[in-house]
Protein backbone atom coordinates (compact mmCIF):
# COMPACT_ATOMS: atom_id res chain seq x y z
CA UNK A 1 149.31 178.57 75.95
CA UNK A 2 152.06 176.35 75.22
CA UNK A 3 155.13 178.35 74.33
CA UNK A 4 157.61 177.29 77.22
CA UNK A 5 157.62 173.65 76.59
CA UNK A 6 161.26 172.41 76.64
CA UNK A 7 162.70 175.45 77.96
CA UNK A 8 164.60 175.02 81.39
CA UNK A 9 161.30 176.34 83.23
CA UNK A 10 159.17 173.68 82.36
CA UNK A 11 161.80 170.84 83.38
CA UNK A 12 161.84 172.51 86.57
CA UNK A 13 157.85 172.46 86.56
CA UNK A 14 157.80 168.62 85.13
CA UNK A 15 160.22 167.34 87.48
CA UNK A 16 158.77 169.25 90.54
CA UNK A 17 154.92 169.16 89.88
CA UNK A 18 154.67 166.71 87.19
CA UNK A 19 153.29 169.05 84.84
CA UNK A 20 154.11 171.37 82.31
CA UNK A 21 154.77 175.22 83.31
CA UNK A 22 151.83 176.90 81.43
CA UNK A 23 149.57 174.00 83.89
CA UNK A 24 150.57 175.77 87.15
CA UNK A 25 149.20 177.91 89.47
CA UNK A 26 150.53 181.47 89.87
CA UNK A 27 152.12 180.19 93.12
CA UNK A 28 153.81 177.37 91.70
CA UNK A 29 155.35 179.74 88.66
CA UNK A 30 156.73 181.98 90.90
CA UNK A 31 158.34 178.73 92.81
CA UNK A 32 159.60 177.76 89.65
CA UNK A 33 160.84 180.85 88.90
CA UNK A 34 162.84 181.07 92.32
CA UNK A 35 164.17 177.79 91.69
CA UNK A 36 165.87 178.03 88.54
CA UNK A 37 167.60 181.46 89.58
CA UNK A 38 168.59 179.63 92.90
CA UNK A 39 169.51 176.28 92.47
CA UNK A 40 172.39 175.66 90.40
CA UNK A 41 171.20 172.25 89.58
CA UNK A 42 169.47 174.30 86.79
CA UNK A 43 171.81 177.45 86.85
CA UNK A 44 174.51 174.65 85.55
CA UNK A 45 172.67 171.97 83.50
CA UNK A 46 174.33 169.12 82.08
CA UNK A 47 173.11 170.46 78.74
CA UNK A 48 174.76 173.38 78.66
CA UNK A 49 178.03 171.83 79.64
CA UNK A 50 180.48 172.16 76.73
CA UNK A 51 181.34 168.49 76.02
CA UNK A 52 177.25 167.69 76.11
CA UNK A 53 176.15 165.34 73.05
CA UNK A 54 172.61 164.97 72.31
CA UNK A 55 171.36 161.71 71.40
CA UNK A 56 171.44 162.99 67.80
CA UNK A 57 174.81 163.93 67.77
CA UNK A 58 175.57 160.54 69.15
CA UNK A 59 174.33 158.92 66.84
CA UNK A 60 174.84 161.07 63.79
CA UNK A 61 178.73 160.85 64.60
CA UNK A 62 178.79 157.00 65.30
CA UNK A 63 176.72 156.26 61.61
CA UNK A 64 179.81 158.73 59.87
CA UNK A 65 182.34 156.56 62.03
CA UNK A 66 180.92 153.34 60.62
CA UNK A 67 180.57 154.67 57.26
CA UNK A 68 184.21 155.71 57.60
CA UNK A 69 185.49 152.81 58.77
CA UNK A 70 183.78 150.59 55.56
């Protein structure tokens, strides 16, 4: 079952096991699950902070800027 891929619970399970959240042990869920309530390096991701630009944006906003500026 793959449903929680890119969801904040599997970058805690990539970056701490190296493998997706749905790959873990019970164990290692649960420690995930502690993590993200506890830590606030994932209660405040960079993401969610209100001047974040995805690389999309980024780059959807710099090719109007150069179309612009012909």
């Amino acid at each position: 079952m793959t449903k929680n891929l890119n969801t904040t619970i599997d970058k805690i399970a990539l970056s701490e096991f190296a493998i997706h959240y749905y790959q873990l042990s019970d164990n290692e869920k649960q420690w995930c699950h502690d993590e993200m309530m506890n830590n606030p390096k994932w209660l405040d991701p960079f993401w969610k902070h209100p001047d974040y630009k995805s690389e999309a944006q980024i780059i959807i906003e710099n090719k109007l800027q150069t179309e612009y500026d012909k």
